[in-house]
C-alpha atoms as a PDB file:
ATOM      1  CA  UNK A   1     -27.892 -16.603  -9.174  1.00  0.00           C
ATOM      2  CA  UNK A   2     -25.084 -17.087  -6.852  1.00  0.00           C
ATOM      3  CA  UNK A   3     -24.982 -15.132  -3.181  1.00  0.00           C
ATOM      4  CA  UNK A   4     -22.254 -12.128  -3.116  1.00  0.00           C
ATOM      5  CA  UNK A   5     -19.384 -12.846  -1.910  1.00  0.00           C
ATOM      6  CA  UNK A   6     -18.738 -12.056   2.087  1.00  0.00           C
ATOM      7  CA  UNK A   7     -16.026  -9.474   2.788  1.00  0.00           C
ATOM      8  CA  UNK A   8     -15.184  -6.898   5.359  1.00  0.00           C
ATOM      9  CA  UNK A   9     -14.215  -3.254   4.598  1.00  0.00           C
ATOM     10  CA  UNK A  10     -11.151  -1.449   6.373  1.00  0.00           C
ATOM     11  CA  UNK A  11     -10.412   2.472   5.615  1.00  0.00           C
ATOM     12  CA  UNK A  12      -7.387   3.864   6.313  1.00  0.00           C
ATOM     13  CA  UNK A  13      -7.478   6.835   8.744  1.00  0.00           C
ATOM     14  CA  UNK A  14      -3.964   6.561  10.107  1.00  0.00           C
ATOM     15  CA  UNK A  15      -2.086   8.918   8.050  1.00  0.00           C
ATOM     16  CA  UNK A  16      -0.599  12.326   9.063  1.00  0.00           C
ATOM     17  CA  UNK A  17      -1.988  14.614   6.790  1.00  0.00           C
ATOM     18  CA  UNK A  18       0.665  16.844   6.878  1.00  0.00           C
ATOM     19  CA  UNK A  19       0.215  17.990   3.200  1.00  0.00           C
ATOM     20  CA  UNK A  20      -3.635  18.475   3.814  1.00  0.00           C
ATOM     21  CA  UNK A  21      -2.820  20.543   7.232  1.00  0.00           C
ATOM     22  CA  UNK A  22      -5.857  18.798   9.682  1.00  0.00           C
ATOM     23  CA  UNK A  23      -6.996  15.188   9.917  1.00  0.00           C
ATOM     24  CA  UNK A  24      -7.968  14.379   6.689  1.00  0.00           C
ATOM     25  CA  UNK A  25     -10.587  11.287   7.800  1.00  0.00           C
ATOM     26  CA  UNK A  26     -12.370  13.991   9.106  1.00  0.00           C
ATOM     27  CA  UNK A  27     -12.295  16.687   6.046  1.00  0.00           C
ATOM     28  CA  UNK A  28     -15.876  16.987   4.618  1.00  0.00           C
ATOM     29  CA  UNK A  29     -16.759  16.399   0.975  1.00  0.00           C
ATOM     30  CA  UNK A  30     -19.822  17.329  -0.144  1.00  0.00           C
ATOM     31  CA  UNK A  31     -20.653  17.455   3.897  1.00  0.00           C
ATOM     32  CA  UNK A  32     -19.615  14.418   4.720  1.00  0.00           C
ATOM     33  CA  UNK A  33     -16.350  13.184   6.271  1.00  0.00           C
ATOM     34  CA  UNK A  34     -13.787  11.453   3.428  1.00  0.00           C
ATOM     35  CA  UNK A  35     -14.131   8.030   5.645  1.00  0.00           C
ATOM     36  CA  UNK A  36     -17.576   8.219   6.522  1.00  0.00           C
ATOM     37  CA  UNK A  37     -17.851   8.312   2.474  1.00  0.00           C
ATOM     38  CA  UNK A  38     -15.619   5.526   2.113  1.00  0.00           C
ATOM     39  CA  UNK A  39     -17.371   3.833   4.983  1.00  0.00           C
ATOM     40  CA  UNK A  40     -20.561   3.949   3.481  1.00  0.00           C
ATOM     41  CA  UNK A  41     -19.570   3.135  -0.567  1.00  0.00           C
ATOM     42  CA  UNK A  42     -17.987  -0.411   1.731  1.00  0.00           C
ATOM     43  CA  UNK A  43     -20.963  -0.691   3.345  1.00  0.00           C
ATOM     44  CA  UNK A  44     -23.173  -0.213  -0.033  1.00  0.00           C
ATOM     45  CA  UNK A  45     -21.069  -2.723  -2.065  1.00  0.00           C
ATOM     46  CA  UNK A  46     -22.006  -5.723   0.995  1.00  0.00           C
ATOM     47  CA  UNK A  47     -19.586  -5.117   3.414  1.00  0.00           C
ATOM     48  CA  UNK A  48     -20.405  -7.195   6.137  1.00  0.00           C
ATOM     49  CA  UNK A  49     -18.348  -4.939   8.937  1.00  0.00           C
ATOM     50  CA  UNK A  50     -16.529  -1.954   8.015  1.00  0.00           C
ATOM     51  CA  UNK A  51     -13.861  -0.672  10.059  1.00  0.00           C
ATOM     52  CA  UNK A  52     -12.007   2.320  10.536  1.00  0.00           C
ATOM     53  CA  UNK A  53      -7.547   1.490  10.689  1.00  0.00           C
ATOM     54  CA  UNK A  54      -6.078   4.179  12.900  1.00  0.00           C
ATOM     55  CA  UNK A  55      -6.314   7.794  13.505  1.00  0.00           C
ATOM     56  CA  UNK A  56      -8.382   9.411  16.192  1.00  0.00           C
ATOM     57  CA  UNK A  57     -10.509   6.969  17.382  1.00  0.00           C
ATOM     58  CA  UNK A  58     -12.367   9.096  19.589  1.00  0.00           C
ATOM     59  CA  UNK A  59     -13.482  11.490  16.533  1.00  0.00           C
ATOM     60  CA  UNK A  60     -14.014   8.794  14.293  1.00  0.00           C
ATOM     61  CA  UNK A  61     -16.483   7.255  16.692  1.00  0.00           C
ATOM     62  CA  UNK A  62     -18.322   9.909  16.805  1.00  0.00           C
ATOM     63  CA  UNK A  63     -18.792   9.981  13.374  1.00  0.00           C
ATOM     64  CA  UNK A  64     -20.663   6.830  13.798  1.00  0.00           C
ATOM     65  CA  UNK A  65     -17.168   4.569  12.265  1.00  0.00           C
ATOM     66  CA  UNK A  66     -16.357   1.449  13.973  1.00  0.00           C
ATOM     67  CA  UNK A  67     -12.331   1.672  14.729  1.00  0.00           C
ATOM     68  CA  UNK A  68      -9.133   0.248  15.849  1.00  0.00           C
ATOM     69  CA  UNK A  69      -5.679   1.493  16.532  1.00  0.00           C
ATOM     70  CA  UNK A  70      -3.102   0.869  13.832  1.00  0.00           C
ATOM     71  CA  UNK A  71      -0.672  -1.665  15.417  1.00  0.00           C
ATOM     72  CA  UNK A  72       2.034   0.453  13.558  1.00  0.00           C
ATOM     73  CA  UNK A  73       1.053   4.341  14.064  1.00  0.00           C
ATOM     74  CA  UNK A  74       3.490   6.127  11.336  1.00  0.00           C
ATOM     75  CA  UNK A  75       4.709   3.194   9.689  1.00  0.00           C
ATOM     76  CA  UNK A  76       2.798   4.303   6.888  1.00  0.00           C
ATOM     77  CA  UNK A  77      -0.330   2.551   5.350  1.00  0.00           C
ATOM     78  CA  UNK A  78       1.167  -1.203   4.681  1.00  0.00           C
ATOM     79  CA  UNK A  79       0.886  -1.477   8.442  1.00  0.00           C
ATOM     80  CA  UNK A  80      -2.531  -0.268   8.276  1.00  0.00           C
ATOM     81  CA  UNK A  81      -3.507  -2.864   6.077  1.00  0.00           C
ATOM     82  CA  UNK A  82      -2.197  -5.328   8.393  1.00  0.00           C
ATOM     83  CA  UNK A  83      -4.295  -3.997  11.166  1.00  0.00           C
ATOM     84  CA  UNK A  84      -7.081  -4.190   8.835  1.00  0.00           C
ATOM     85  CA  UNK A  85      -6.671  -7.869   7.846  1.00  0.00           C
ATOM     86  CA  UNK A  86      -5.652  -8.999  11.582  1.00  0.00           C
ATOM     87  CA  UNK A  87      -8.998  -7.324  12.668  1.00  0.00           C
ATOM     88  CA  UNK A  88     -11.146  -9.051   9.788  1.00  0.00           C
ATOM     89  CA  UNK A  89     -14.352 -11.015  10.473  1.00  0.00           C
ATOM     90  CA  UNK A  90     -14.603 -12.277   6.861  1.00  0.00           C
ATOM     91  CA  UNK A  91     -11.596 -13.796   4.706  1.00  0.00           C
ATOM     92  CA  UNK A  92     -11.370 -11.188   1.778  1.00  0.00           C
ATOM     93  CA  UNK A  93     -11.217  -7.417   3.283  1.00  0.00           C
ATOM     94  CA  UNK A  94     -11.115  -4.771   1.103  1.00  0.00           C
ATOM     95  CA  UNK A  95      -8.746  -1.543   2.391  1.00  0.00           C
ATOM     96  CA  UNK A  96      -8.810   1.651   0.659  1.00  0.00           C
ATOM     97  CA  UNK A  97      -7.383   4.730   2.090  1.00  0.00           C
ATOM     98  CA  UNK A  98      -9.652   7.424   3.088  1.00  0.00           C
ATOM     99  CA  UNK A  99      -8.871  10.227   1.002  1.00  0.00           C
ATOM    100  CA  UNK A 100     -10.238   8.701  -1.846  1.00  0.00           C
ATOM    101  CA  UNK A 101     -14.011   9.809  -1.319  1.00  0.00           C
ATOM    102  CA  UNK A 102     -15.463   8.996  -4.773  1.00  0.00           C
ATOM    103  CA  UNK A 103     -15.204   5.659  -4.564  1.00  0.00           C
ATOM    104  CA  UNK A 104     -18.682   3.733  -4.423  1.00  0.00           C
ATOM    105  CA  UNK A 105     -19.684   0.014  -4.865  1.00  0.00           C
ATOM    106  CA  UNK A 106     -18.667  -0.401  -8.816  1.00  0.00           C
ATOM    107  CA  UNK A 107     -15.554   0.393  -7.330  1.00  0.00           C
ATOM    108  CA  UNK A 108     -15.673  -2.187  -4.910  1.00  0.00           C
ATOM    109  CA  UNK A 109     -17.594  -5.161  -6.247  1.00  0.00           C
ATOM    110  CA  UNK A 110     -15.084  -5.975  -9.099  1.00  0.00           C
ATOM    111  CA  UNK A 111     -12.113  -6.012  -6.707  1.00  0.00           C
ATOM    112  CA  UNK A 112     -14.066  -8.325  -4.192  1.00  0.00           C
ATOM    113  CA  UNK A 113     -15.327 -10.588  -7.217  1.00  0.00           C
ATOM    114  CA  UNK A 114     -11.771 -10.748  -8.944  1.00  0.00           C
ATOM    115  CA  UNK A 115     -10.288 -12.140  -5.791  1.00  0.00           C
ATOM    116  CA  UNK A 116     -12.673 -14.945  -5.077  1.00  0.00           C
ATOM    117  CA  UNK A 117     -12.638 -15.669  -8.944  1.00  0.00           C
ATOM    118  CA  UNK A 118      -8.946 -16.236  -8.729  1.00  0.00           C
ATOM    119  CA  UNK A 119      -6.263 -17.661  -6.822  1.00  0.00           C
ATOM    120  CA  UNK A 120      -4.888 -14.775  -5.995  1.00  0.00           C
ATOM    121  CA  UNK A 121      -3.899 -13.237  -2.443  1.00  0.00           C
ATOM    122  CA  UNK A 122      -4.588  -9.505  -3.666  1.00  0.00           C
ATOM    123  CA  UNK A 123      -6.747  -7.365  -6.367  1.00  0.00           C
ATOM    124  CA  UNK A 124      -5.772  -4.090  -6.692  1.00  0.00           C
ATOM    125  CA  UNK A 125      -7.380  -1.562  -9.048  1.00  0.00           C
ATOM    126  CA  UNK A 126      -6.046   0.030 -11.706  1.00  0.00           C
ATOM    127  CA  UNK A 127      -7.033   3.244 -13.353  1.00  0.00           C
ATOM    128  CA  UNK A 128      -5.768   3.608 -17.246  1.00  0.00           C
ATOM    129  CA  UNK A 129      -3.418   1.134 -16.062  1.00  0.00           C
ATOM    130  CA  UNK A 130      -2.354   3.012 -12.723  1.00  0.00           C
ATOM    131  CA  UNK A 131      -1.602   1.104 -10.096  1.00  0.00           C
ATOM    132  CA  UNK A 132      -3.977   1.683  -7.307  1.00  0.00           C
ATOM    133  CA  UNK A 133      -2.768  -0.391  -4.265  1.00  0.00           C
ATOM    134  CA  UNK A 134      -4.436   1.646  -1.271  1.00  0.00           C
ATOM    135  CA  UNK A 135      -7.817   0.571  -3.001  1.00  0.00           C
ATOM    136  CA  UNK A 136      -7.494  -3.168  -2.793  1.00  0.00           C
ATOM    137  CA  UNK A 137      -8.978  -6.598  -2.354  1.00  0.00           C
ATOM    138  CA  UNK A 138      -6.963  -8.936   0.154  1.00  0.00           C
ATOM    139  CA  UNK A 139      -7.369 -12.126   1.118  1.00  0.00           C
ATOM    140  CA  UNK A 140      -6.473 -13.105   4.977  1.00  0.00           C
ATOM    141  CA  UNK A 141      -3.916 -15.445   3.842  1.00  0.00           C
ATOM    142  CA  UNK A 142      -1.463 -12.563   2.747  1.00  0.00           C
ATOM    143  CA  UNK A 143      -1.399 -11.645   6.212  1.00  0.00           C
ATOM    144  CA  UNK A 144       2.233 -14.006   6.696  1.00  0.00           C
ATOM    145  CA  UNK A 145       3.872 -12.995   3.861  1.00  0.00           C
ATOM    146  CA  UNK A 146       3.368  -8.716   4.217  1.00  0.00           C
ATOM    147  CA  UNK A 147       4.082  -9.425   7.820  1.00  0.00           C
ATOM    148  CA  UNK A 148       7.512 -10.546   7.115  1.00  0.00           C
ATOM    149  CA  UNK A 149       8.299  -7.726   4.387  1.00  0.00           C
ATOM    150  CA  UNK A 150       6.897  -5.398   7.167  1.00  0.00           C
ATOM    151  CA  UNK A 151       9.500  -6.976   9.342  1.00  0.00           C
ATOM    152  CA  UNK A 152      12.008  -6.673   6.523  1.00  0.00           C
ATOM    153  CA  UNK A 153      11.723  -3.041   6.300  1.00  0.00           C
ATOM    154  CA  UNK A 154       9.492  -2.896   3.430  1.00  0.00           C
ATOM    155  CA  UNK A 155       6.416  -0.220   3.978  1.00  0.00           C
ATOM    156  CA  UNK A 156       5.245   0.237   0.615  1.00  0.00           C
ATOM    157  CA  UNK A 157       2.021  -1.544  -0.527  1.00  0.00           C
ATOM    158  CA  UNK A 158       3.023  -0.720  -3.971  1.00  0.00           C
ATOM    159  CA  UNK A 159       6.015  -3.024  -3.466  1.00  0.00           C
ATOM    160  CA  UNK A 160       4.613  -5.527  -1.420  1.00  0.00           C
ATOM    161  CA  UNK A 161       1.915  -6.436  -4.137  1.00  0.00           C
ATOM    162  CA  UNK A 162       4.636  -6.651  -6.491  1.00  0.00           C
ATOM    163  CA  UNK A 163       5.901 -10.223  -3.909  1.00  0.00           C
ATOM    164  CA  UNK A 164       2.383 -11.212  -3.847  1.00  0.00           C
ATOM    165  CA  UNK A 165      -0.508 -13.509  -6.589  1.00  0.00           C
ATOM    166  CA  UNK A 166      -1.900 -10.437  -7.812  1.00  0.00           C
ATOM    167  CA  UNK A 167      -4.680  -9.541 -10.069  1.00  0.00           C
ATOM    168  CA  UNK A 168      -5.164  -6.323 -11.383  1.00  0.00           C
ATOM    169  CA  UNK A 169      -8.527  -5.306 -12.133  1.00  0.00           C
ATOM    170  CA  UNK A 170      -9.198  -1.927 -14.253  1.00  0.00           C
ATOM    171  CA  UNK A 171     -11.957   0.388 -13.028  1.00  0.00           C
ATOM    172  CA  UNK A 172     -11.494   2.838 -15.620  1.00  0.00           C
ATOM    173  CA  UNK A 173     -10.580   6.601 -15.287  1.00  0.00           C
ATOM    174  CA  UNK A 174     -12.717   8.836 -13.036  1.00  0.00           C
ATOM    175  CA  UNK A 175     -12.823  10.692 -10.151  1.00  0.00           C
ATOM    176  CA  UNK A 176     -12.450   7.535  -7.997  1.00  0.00           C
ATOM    177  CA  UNK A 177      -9.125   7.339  -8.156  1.00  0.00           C
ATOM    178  CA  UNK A 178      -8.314  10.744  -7.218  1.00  0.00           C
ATOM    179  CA  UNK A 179      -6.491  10.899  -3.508  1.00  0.00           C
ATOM    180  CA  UNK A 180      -7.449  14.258  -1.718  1.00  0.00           C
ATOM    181  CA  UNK A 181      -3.926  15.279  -0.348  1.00  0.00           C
ATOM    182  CA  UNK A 182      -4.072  18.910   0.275  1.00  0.00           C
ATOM    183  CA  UNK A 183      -7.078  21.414   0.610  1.00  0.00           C
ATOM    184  CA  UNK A 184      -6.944  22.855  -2.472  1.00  0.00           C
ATOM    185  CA  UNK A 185      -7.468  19.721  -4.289  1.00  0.00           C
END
């Protein structure tokens, strides 16, 4: 039996929330705070370190969340994920954005597995062939290349996979891959 593979997690608590009215990061789900959830499914699939991208630090902390600042505060989440993979102790890092609570570790584990199965820079999940790029597998060499379509202009991760050795790797429908946006969702 081979070991797992080593990987850090990174969830995205950056993002305005205007259409969910507070901090979303912070919005409980089933009494627990969206990235604490996230935080934990990362830390239940092997994380080695999980980190929280942006946000308020101070609040996030004292939910327990390791964080750092966003290098790119409202530049939207690609610059997020490079925060996350600048800040990585391991070589793959798996990012997924924070309002997507339902994910656990069979969530995770096929994106980190795909990736070091492959040649690939990126794995990004795909539900009923959906396109799920702010739940993704990265390796720390894509770091040069989404730094210069940052530079370019470019801040959509959807995009920027599209320039990058991709796999896709289908989880399946489910709650998962439902993004919690407002409050009455």
């Amino acid at each position: 039996m081979s070991e797992p593979v080593r990987f850090s997690g990174a969830v995205l608590t950056g993002g305005r929330s205007t259409r969910m009215g507070t901090d979303k990061a912070l919005v409980p789900v089933g009494g627990i705070a969206m990235a604490v959830r996230v935080a934990n499914a990362m830390s239940a699939a092997g994380a080695t370190d999980v980190t929280a991208v942006g946000g308020d630090e101070d609040a996030l902390r004292s939910l327990g969340l390791r964080t750092i600042a966003d290098s790119t505060p409202g530049e939207g989440p690609l610059g997020g994920i490079l925060s996350a993979l600048r800040s990585a102790t391991e070589s793959i890092v798996v990012v997924t954005a924070c309002d997507m609570p339902w994910i656990d570790a069979a969530q995770i584990v096929p994106l980190v597995d795909a990736l070091a199965h492959s040649r690939a820079v990126v794995t990004v999940s795909t539900s009923q062939g959906q396109l799920q790029p702010l739940h993704a597998a990265w390796r720390l060499e894509a770091t040069a290349d989404l730094q210069r379509m940052f530079d370019s202009g470019e801040r959509a991760p959807r995009r920027a996979v599209q320039g990058l050795e991709c796999v896709t790797v289908e989880l399946g429908d489910g709650r998962w891959s439902t993004d919690l946006d407002t409050p009455e969702h």
